[in-house]
C-alpha atoms as a PDB file:
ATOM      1  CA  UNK A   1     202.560 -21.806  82.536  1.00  0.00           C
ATOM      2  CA  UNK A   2     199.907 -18.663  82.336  1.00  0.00           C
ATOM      3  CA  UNK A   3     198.346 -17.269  79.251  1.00  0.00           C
ATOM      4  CA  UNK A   4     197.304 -14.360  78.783  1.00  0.00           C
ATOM      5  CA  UNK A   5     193.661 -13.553  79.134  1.00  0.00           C
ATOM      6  CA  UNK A   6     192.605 -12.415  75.682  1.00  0.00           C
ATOM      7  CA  UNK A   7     189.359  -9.553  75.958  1.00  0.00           C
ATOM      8  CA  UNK A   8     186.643 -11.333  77.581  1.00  0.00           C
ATOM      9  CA  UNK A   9     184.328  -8.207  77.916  1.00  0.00           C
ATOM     10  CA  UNK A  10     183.458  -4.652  78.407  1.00  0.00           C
ATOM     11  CA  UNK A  11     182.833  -4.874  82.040  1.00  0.00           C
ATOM     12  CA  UNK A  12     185.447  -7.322  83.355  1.00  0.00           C
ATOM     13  CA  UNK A  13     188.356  -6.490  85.055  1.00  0.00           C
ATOM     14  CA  UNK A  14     190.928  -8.623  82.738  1.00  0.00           C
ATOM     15  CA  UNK A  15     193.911  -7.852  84.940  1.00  0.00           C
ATOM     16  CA  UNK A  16     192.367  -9.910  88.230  1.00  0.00           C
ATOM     17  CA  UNK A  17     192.983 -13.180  86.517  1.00  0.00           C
ATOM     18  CA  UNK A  18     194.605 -15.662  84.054  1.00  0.00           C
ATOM     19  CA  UNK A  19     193.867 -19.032  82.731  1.00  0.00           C
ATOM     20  CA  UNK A  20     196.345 -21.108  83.191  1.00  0.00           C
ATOM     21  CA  UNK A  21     198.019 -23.194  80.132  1.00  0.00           C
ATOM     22  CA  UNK A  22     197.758 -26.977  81.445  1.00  0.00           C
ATOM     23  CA  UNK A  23     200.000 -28.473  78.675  1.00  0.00           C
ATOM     24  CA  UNK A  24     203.368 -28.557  80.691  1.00  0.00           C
ATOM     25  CA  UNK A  25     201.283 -29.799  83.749  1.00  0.00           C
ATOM     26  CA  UNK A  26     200.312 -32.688  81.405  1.00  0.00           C
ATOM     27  CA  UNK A  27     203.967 -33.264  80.102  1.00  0.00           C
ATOM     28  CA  UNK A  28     205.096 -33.673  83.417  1.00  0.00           C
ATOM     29  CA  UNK A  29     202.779 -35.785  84.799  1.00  0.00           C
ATOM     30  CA  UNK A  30     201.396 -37.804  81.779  1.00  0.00           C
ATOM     31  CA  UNK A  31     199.442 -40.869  83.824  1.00  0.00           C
ATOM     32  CA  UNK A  32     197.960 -38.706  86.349  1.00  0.00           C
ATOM     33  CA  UNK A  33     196.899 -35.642  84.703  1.00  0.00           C
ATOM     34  CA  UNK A  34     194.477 -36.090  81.789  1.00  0.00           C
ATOM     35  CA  UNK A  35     193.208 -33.579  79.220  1.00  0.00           C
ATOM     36  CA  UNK A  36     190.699 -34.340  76.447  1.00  0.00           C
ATOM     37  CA  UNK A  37     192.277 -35.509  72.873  1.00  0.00           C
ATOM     38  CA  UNK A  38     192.221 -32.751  69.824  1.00  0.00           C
ATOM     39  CA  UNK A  39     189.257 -35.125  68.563  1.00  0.00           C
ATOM     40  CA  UNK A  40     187.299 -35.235  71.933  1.00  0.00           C
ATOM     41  CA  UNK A  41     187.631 -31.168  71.539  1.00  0.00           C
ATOM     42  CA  UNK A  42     186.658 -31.081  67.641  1.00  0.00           C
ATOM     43  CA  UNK A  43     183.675 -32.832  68.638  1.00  0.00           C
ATOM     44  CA  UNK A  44     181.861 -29.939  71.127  1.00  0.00           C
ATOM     45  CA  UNK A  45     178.460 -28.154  70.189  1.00  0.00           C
ATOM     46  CA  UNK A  46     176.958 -25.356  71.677  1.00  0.00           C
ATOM     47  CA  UNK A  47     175.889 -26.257  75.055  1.00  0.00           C
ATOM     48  CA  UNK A  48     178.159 -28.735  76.197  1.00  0.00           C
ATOM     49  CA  UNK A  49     180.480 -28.050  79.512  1.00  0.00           C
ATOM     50  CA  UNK A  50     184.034 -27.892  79.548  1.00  0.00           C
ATOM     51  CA  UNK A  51     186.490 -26.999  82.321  1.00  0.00           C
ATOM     52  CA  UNK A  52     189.061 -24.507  82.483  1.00  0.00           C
ATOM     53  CA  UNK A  53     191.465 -23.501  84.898  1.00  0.00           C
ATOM     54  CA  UNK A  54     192.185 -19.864  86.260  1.00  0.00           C
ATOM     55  CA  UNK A  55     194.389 -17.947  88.390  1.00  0.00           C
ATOM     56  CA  UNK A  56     193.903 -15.298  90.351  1.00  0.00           C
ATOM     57  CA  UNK A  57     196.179 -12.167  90.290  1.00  0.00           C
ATOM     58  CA  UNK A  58     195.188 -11.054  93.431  1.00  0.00           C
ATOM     59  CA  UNK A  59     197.528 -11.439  96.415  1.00  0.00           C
ATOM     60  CA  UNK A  60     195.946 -14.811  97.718  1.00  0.00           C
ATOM     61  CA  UNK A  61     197.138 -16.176  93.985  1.00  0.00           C
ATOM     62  CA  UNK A  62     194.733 -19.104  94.284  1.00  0.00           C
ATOM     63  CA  UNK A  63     193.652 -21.501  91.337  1.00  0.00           C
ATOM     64  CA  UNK A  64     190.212 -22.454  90.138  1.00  0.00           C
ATOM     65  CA  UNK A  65     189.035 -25.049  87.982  1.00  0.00           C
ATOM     66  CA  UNK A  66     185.759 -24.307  86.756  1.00  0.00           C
ATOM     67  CA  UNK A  67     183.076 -25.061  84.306  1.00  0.00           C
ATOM     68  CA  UNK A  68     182.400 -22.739  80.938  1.00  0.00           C
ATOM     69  CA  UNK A  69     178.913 -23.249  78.654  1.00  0.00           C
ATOM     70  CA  UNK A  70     181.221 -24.108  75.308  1.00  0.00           C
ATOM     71  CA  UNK A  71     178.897 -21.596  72.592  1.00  0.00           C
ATOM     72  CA  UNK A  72     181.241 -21.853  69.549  1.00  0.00           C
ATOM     73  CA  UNK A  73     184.418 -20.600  67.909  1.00  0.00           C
ATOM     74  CA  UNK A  74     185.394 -17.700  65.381  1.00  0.00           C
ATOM     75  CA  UNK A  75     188.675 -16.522  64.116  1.00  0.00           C
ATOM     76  CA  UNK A  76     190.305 -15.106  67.555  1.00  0.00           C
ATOM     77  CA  UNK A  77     189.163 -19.099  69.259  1.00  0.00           C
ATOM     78  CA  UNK A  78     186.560 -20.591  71.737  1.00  0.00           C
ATOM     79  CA  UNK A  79     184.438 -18.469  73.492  1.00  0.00           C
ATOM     80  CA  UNK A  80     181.433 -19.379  76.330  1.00  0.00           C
ATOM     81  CA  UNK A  81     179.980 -18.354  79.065  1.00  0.00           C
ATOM     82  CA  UNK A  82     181.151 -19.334  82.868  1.00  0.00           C
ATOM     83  CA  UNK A  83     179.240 -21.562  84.821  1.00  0.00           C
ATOM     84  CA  UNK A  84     180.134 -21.833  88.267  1.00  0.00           C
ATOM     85  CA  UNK A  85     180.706 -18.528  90.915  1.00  0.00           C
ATOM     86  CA  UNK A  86     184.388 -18.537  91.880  1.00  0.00           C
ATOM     87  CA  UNK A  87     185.462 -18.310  95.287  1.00  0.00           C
ATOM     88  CA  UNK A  88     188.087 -15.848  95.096  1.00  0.00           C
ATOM     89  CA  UNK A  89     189.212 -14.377  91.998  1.00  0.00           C
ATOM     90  CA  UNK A  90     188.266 -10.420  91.185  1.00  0.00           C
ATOM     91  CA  UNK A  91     186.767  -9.239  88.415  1.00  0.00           C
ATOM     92  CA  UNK A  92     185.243 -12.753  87.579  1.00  0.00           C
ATOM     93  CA  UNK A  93     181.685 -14.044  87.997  1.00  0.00           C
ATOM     94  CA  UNK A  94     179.059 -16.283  86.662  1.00  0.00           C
ATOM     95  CA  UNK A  95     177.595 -15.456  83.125  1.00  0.00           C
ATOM     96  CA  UNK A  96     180.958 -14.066  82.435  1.00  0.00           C
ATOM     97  CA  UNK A  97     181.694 -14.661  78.953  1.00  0.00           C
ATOM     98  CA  UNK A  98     184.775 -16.357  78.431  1.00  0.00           C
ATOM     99  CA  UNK A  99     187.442 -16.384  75.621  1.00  0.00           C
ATOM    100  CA  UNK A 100     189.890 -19.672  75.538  1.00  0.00           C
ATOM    101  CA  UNK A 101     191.673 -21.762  73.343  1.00  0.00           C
ATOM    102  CA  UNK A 102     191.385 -25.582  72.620  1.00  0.00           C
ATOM    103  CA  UNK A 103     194.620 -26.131  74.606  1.00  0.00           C
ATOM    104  CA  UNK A 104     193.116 -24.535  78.166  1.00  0.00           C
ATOM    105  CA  UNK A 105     189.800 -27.312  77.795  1.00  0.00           C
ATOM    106  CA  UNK A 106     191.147 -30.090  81.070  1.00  0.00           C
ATOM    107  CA  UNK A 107     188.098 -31.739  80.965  1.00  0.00           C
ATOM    108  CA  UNK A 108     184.473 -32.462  79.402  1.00  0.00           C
ATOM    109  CA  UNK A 109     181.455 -32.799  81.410  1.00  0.00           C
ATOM    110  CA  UNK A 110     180.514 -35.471  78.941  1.00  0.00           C
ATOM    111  CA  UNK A 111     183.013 -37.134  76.577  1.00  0.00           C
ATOM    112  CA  UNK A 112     181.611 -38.384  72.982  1.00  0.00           C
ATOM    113  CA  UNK A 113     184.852 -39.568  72.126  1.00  0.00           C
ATOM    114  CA  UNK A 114     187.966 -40.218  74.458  1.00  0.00           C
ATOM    115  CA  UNK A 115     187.866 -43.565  76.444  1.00  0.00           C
ATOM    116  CA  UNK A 116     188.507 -42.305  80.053  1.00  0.00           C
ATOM    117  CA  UNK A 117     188.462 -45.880  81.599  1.00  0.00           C
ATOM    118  CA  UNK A 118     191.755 -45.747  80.700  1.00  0.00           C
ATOM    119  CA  UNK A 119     192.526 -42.763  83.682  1.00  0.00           C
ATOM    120  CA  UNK A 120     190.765 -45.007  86.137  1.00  0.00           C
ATOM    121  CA  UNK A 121     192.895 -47.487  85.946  1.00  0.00           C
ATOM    122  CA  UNK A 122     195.789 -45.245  86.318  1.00  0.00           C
ATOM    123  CA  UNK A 123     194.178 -44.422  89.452  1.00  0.00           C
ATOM    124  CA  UNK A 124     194.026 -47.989  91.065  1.00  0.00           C
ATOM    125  CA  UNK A 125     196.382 -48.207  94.003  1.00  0.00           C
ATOM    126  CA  UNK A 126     199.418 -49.809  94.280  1.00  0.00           C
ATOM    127  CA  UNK A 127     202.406 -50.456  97.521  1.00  0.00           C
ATOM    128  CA  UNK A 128     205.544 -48.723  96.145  1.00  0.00           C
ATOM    129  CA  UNK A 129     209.037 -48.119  98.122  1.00  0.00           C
ATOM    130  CA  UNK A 130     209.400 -44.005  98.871  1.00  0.00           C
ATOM    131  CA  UNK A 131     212.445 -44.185  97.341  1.00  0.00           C
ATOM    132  CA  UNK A 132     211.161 -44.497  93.558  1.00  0.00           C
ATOM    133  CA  UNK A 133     208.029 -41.483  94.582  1.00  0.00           C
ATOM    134  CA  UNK A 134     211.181 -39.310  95.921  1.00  0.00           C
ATOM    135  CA  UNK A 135     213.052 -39.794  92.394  1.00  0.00           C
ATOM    136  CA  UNK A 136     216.455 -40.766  91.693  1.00  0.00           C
ATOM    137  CA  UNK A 137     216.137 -44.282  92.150  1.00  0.00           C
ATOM    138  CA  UNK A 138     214.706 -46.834  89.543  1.00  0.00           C
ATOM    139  CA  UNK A 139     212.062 -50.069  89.625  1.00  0.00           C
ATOM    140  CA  UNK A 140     214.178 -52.927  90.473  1.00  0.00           C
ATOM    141  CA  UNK A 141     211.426 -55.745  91.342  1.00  0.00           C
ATOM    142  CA  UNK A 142     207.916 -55.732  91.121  1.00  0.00           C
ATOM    143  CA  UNK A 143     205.389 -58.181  92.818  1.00  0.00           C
ATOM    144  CA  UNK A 144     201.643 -58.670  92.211  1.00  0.00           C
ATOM    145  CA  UNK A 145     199.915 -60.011  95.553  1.00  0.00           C
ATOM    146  CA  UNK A 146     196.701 -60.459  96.214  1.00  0.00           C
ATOM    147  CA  UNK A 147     194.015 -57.415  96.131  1.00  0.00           C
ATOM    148  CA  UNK A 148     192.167 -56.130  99.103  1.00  0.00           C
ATOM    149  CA  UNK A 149     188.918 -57.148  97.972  1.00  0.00           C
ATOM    150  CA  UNK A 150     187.204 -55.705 101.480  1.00  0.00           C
ATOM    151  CA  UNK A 151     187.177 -52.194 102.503  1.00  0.00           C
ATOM    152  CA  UNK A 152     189.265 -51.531 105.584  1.00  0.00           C
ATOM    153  CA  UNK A 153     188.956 -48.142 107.522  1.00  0.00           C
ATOM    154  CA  UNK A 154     191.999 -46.733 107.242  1.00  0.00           C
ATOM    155  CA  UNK A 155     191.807 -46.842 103.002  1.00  0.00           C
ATOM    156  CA  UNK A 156     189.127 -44.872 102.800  1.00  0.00           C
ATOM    157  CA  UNK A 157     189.927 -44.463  99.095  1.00  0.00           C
ATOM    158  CA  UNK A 158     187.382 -45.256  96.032  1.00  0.00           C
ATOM    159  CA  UNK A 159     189.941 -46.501  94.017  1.00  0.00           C
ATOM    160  CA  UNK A 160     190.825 -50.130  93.953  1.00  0.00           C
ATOM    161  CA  UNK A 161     193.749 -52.136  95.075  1.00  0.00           C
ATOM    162  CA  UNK A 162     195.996 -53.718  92.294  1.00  0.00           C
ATOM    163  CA  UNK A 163     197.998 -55.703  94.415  1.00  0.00           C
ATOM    164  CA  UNK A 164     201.001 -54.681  92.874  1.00  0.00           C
ATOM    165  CA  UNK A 165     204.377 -53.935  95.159  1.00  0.00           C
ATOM    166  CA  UNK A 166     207.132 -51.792  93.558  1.00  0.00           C
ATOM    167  CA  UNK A 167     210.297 -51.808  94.974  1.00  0.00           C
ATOM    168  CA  UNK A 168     213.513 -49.915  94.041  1.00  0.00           C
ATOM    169  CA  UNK A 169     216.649 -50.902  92.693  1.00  0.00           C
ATOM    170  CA  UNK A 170     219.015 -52.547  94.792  1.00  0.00           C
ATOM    171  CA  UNK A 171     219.119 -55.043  97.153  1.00  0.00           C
ATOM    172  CA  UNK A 172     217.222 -53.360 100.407  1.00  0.00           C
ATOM    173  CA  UNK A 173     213.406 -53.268 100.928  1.00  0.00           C
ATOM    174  CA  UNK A 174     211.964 -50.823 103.081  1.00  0.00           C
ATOM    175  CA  UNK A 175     209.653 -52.017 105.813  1.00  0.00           C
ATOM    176  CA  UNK A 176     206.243 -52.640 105.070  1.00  0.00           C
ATOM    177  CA  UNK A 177     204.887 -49.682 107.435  1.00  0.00           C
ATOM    178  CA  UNK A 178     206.874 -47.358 105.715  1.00  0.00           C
ATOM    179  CA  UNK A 179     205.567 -48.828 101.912  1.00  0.00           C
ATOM    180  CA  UNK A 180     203.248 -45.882 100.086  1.00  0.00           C
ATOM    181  CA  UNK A 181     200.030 -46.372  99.366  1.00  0.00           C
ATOM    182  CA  UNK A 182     199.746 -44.525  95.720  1.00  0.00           C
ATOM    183  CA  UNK A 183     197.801 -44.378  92.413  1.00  0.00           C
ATOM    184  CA  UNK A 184     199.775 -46.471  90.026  1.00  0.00           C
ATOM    185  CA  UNK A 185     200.058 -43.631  87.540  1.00  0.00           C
ATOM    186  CA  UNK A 186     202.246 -41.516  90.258  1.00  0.00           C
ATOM    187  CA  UNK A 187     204.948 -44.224  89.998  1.00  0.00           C
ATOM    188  CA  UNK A 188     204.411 -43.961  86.081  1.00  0.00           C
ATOM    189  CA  UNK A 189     205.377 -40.588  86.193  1.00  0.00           C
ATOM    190  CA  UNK A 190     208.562 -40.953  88.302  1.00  0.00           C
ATOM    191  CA  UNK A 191     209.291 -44.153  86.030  1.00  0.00           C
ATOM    192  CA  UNK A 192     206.938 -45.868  83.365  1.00  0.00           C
ATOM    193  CA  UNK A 193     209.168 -49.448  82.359  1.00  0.00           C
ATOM    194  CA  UNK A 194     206.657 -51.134  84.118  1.00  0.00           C
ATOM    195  CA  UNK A 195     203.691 -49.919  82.234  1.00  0.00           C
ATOM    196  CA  UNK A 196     202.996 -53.346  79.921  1.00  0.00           C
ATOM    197  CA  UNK A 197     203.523 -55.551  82.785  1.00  0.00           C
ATOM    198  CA  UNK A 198     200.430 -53.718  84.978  1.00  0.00           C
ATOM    199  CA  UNK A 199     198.058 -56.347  83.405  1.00  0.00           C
ATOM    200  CA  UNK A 200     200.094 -59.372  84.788  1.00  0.00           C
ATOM    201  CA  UNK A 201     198.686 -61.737  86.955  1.00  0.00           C
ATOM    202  CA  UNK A 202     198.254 -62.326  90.788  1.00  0.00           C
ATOM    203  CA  UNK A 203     201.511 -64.206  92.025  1.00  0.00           C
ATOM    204  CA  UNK A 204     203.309 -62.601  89.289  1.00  0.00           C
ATOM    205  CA  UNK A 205     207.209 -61.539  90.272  1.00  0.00           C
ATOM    206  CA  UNK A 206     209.303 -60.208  88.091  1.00  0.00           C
ATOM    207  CA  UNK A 207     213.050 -58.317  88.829  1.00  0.00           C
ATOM    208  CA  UNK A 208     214.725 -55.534  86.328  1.00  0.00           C
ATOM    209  CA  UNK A 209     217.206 -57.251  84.177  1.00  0.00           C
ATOM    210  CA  UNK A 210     219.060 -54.521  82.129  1.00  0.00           C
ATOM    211  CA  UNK A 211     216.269 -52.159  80.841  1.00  0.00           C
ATOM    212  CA  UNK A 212     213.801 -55.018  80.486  1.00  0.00           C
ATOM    213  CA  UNK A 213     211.768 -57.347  83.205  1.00  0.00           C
ATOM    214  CA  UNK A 214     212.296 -60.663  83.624  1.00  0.00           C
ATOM    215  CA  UNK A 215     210.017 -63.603  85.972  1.00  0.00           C
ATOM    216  CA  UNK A 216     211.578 -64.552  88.723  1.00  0.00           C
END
């Protein structure tokens, strides 16, 4: 979804670009895409960074996520300046002043109030069957092995290993080879009835039993 770019000044060129509404982004992919909380936004002073996200109208249609000096609000919404030079959208530059609402802000440089631990752990990596990431097909059985607890060269990844394997719903498993290697929160989105179980522990195994999970 695109907004419309409300009059950002006298000498930009307000048809080059659009910021970009992230709300049905979020909807759709609620443990992997993170904005700040209506209190985390309430809380901003002059000064303080947030990011927005804009699109280019030019022919390339490319999306930028960039930073914006928050300086305040009045009765048309948030205005500030922008901080970072963008690659390649028209009419936009840095010291642009730039007029937003709450609902554009993806991100604070520094949050006073949300607890973003929480999107790290949706980031931890887990082994889950294609089948489930391709959609369609439900969580049958889940297993908690083990974690990596050395890095190997072929995860070069900064996220940790939960240990967790996530198989679909029947009675096949796919080979281990062809297992994906995926933050936990992208099988979340495809299907969360597994979300209170994620704490378990190590040499934990538990199959689907109706719309519940039960040890096995």
């Amino acid at each position: 979804m695109v907004d419309d770019v409300p009059e950002n000044g006298p000498n930009l060129d307000v048809s080059a670009w659009q910021l970009i509404d992230p709300r049905p982004i979020q909807q759709e992919n609620p443990y992997t895409f993170f904005v700040p909380s209506d209190a985390e936004k309430a809380a901003l002073v002059p000064g303080d960074l947030v990011k927005l996200m804009f699109r280019s109208l030019s022919p390339h249609n490319g999306t930028e996520r960039m930073w914006v000096t928050f300086q305040g609000r009045d009765e048309v919404g948030a205005f500030g300046q922008l901080d970072n030079q963008p690659l390649d959208i028209p009419g936009l530059t840095a010291g642009d002043i730039i007029r937003f609402q709450d609902h554009h802000i993806v991100s604070v440089w520094e949050p006073k109030v949300d607890d973003i631990s929480h999107e790290d752990r949706m980031f931890a990596r887990c082994h889950v069957d294609p089948r489930i990431l391709n959609g369609g097909v439900r969580i049958g059985r889940i297993e908690r092995r083990s974690a990596w607890r050395t890095w190997r060269p072929w995860r070069k990844d900064r996220w940790p290993d939960t240990g967790w394997y996530i198989y679909a719903d029947d009675n096949t498993r796919p080979r281990s080879r062809d297992m994906r290697y995926v933050a936990v929160g992208v099988v979340l989105n495809r299907d969360d009835s597994i979300l209170r179980h994620l704490s378990a522990a190590p040499g934990t195994r538990m199959i689907r039993d109706g719309d519940r999970f039960r040890d096995i």
